[in-house]
PDB file of N, CA and C in Angstrom:
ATOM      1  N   UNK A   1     174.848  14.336-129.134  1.00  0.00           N
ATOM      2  CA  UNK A   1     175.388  14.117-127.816  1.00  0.00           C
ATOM      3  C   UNK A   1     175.237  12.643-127.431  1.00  0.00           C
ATOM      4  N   UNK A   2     174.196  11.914-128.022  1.00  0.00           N
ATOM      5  CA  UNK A   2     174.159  10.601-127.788  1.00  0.00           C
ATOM      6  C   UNK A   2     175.135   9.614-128.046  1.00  0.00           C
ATOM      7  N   UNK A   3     174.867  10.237-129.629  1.00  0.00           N
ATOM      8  CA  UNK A   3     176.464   9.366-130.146  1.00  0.00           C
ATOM      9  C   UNK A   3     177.786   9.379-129.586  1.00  0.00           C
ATOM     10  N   UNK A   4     177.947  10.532-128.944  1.00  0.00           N
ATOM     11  CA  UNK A   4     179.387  11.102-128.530  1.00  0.00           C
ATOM     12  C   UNK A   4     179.814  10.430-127.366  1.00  0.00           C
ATOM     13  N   UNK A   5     178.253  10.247-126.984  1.00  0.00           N
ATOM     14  CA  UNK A   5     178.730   9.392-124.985  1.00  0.00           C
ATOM     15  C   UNK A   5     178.632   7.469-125.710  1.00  0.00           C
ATOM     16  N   UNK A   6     177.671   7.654-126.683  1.00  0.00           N
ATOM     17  CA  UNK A   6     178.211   6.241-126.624  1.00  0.00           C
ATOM     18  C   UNK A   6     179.595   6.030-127.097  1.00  0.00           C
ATOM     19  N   UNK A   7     180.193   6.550-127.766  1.00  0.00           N
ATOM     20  CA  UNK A   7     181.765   6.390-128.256  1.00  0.00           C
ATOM     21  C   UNK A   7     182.686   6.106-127.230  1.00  0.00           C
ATOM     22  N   UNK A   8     182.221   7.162-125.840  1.00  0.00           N
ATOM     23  CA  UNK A   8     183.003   6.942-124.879  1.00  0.00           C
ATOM     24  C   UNK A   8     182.242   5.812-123.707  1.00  0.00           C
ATOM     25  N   UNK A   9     181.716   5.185-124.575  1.00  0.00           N
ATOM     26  CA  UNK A   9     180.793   3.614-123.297  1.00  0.00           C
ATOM     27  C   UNK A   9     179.999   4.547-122.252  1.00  0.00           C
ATOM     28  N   UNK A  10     179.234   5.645-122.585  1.00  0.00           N
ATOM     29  CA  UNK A  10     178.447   6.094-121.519  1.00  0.00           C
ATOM     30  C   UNK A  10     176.853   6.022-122.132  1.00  0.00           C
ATOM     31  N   UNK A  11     175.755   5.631-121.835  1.00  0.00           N
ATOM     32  CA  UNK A  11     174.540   5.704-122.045  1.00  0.00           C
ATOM     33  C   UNK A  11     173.572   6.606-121.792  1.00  0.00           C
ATOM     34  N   UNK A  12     172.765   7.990-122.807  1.00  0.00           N
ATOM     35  CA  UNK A  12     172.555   8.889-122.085  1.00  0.00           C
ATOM     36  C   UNK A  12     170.935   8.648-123.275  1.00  0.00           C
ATOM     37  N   UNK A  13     170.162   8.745-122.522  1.00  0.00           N
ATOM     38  CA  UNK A  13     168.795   8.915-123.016  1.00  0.00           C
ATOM     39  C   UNK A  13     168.435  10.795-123.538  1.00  0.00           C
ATOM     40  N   UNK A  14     168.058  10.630-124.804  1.00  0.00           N
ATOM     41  CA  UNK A  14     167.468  11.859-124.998  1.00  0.00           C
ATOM     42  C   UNK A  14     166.162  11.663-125.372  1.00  0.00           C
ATOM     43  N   UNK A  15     165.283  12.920-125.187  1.00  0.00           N
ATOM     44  CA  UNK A  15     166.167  14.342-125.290  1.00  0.00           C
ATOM     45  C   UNK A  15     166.319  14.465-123.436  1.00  0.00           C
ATOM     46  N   UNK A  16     167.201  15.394-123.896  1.00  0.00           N
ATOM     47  CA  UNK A  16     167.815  16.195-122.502  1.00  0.00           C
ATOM     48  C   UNK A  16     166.646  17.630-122.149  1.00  0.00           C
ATOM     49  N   UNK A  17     166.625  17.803-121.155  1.00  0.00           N
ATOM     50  CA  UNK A  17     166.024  18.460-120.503  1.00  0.00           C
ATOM     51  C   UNK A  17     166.321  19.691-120.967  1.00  0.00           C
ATOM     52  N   UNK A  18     165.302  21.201-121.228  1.00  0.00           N
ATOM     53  CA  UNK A  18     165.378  21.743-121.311  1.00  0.00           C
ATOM     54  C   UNK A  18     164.589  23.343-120.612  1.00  0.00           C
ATOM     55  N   UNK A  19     165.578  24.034-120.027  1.00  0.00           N
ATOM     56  CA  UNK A  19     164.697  25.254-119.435  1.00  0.00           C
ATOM     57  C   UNK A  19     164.641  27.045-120.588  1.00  0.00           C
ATOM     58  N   UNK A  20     164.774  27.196-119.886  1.00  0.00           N
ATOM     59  CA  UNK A  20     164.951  29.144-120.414  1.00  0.00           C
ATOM     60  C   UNK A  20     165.459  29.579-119.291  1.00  0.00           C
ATOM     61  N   UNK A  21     166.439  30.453-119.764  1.00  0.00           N
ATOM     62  CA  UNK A  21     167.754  30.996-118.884  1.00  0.00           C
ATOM     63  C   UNK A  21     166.847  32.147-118.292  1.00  0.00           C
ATOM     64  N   UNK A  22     165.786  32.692-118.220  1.00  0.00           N
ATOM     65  CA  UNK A  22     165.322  33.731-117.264  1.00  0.00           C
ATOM     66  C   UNK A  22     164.454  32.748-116.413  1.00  0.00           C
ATOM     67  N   UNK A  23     164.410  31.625-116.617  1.00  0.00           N
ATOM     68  CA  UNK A  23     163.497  30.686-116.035  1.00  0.00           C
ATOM     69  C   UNK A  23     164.327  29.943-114.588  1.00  0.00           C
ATOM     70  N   UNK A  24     165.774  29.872-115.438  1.00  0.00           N
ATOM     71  CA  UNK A  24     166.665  29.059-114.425  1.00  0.00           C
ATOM     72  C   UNK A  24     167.314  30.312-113.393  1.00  0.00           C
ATOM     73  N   UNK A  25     167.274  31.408-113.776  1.00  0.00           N
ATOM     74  CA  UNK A  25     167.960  32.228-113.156  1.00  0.00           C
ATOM     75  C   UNK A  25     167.053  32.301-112.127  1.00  0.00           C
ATOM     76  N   UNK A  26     165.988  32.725-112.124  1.00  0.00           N
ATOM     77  CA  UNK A  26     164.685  32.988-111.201  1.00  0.00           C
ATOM     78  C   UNK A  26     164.624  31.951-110.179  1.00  0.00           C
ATOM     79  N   UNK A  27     164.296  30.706-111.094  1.00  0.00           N
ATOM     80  CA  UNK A  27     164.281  29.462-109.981  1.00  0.00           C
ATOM     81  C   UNK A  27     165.791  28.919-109.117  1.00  0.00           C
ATOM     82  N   UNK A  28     166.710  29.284-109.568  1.00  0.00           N
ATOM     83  CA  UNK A  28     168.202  28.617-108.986  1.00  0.00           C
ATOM     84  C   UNK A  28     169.216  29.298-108.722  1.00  0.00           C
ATOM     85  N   UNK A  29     169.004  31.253-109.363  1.00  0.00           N
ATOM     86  CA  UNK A  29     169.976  31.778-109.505  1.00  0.00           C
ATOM     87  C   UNK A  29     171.159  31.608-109.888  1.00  0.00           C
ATOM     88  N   UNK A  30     170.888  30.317-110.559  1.00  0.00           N
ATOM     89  CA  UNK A  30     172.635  30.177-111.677  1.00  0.00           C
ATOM     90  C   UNK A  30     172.172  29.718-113.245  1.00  0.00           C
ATOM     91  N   UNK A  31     173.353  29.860-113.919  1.00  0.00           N
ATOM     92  CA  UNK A  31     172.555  29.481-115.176  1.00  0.00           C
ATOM     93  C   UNK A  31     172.998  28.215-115.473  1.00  0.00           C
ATOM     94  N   UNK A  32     173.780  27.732-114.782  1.00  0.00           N
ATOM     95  CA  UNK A  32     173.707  25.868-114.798  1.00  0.00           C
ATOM     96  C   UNK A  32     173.918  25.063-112.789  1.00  0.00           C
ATOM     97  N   UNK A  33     172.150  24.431-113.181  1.00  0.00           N
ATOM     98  CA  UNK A  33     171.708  24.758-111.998  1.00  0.00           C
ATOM     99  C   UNK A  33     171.921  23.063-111.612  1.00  0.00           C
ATOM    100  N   UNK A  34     172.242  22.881-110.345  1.00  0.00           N
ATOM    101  CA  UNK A  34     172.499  21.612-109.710  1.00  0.00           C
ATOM    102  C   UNK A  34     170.709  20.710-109.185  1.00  0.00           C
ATOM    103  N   UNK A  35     170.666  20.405-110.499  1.00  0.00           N
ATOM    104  CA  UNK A  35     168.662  19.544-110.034  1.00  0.00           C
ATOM    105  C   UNK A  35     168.253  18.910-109.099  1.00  0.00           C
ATOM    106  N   UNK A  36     169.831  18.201-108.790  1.00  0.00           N
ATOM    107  CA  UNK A  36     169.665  16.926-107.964  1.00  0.00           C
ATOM    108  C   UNK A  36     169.191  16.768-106.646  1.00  0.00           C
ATOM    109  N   UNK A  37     168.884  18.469-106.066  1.00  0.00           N
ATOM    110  CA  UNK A  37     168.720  18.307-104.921  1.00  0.00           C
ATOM    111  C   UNK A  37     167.242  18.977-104.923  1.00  0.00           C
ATOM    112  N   UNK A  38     166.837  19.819-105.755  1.00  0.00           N
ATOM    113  CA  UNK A  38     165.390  20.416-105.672  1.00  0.00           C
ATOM    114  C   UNK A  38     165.546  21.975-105.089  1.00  0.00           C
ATOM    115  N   UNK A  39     166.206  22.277-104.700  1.00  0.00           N
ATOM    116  CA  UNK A  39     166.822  23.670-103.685  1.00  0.00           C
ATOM    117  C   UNK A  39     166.313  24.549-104.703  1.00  0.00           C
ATOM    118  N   UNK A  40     165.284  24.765-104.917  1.00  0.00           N
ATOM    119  CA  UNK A  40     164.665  26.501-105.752  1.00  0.00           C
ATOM    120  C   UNK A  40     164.432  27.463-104.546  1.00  0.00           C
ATOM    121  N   UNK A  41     164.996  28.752-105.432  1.00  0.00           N
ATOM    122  CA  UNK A  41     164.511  29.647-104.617  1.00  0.00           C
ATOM    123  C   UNK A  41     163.064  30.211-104.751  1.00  0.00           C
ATOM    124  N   UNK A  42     162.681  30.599-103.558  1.00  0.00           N
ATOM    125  CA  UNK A  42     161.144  30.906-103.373  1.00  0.00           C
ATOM    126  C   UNK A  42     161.466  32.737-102.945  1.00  0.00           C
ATOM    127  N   UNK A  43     160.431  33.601-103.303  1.00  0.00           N
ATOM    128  CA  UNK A  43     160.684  34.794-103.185  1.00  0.00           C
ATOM    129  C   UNK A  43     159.766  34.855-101.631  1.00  0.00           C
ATOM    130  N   UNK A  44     160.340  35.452-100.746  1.00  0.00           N
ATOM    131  CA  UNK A  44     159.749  35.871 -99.368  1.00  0.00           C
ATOM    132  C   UNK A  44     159.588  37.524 -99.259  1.00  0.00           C
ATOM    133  N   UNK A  45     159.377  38.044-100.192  1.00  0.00           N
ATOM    134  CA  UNK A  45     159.259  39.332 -99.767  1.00  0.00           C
ATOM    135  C   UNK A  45     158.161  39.816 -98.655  1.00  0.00           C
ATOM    136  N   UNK A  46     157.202  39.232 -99.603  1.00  0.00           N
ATOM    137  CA  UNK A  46     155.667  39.494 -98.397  1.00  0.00           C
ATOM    138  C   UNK A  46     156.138  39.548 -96.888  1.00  0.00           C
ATOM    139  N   UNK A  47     157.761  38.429 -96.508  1.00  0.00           N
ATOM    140  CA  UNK A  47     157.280  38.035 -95.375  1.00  0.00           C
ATOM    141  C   UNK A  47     157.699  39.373 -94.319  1.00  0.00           C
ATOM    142  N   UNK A  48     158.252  40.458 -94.788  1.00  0.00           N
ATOM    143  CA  UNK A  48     158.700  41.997 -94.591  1.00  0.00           C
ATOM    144  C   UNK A  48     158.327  42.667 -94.337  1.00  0.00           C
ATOM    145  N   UNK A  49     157.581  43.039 -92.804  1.00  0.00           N
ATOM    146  CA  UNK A  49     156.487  44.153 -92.969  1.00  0.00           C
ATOM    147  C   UNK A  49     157.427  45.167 -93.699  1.00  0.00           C
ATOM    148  N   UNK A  50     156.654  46.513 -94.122  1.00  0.00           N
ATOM    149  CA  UNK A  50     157.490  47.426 -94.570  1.00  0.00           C
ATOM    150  C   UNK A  50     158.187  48.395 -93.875  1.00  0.00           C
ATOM    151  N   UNK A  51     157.985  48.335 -92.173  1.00  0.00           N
ATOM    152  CA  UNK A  51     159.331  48.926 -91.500  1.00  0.00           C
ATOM    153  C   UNK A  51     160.618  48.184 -92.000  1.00  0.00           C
ATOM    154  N   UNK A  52     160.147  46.787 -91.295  1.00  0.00           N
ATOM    155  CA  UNK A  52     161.607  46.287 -92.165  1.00  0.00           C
ATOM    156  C   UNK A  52     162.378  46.224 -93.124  1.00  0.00           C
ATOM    157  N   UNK A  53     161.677  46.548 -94.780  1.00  0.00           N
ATOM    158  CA  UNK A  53     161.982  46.859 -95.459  1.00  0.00           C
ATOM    159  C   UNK A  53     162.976  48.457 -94.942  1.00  0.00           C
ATOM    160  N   UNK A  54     162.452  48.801 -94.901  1.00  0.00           N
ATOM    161  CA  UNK A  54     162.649  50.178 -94.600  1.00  0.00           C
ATOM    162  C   UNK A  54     164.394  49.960 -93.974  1.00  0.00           C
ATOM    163  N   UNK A  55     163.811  49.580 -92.552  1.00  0.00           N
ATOM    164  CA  UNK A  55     165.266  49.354 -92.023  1.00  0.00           C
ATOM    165  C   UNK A  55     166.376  48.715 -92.469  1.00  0.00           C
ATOM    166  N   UNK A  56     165.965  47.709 -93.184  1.00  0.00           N
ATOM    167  CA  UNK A  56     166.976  46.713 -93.812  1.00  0.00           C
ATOM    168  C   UNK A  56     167.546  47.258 -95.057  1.00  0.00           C
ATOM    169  N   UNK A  57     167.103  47.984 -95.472  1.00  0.00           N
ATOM    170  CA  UNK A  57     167.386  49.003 -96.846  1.00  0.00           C
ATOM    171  C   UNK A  57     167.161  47.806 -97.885  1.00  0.00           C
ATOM    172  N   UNK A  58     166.179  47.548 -97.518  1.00  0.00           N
ATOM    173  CA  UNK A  58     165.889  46.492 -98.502  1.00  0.00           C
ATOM    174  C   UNK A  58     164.924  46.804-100.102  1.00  0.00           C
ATOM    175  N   UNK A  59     165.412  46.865-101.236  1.00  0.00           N
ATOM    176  CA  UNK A  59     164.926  47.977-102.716  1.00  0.00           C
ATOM    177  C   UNK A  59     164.440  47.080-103.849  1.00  0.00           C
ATOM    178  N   UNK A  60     164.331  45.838-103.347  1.00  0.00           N
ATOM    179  CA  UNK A  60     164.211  44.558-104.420  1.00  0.00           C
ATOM    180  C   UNK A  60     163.087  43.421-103.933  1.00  0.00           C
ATOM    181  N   UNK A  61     163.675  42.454-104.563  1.00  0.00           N
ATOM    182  CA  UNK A  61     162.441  41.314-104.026  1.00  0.00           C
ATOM    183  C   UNK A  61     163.904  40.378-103.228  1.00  0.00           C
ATOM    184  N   UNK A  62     162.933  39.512-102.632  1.00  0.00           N
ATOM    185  CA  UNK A  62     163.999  39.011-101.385  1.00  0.00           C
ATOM    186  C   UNK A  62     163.743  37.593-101.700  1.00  0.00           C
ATOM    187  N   UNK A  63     164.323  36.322-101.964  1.00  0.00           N
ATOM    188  CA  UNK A  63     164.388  35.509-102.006  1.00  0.00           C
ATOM    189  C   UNK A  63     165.353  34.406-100.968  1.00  0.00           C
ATOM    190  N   UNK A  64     164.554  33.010-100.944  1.00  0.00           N
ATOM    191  CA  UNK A  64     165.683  32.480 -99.858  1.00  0.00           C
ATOM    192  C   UNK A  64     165.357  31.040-100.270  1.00  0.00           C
ATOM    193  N   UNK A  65     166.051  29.968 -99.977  1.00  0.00           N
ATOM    194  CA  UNK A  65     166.307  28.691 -99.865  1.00  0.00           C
ATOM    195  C   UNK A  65     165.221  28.274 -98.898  1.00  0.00           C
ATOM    196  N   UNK A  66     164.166  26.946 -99.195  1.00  0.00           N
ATOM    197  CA  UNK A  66     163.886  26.194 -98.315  1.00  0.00           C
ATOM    198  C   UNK A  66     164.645  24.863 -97.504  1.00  0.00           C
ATOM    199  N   UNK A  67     165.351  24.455 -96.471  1.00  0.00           N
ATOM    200  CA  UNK A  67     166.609  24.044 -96.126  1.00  0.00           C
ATOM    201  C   UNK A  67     165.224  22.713 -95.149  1.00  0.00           C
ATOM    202  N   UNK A  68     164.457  22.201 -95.821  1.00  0.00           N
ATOM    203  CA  UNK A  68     164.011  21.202 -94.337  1.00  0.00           C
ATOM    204  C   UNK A  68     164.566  20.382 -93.409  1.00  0.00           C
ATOM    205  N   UNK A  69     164.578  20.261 -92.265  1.00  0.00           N
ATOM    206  CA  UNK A  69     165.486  19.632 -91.444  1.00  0.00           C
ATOM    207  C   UNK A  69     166.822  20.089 -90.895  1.00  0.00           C
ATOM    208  N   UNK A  70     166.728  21.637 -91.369  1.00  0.00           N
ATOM    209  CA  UNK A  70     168.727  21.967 -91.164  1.00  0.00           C
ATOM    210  C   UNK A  70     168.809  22.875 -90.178  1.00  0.00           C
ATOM    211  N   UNK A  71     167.539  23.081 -89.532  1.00  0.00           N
ATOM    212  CA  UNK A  71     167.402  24.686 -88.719  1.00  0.00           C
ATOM    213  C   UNK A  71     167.954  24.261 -87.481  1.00  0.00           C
ATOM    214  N   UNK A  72     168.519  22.996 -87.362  1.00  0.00           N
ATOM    215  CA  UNK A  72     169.291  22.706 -85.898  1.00  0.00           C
ATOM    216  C   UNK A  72     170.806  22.768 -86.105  1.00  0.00           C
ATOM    217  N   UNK A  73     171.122  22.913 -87.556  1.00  0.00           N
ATOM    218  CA  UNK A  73     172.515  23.068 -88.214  1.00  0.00           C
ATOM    219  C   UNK A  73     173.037  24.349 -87.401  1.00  0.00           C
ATOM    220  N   UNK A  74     172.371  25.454 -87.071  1.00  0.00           N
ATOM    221  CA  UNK A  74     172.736  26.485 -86.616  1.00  0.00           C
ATOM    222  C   UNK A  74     172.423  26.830 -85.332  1.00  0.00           C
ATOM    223  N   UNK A  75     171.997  25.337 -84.624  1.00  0.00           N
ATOM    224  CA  UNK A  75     171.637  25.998 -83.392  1.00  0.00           C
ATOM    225  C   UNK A  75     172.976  25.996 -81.852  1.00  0.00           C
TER     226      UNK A  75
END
């Protein structure tokens, strides 16, 4: 891959980064994951008492985005 970008005048240092696809799925939920911003998902289930579970028909683990600074995006 090095050679290939230099052919086309691009400069790419290896090696390239490498994860495990149950690793990236977990942390990013995609299997080609955008790094640049840090956006992993964190699992919040705990944060559920279990009525809510209950009510929410909720049967899994619950995960969500940490968004700092954006909670006025929706206000």
């Amino acid at each position: 891959m090095v050679r290939a970008c230099a052919v086309a005048g691009i400069k790419v240092e290896a090696p390239f980064p490498h994860m495990q696809y149950k690793e990236v799925i977990r942390k990013y939920g995609s299997d080609k994951p955008d790094l640049r911003f840090g956006m992993e998902l964190h699992e919040v289930t705990n944060c559920f008492p279990e009525e809510a579970q209950a009510e929410l028909q909720i049967e899994g683990n619950v995960f969500a985005l940490a968004a700092p600074g954006a909670a006025g995006y929706f206000a």
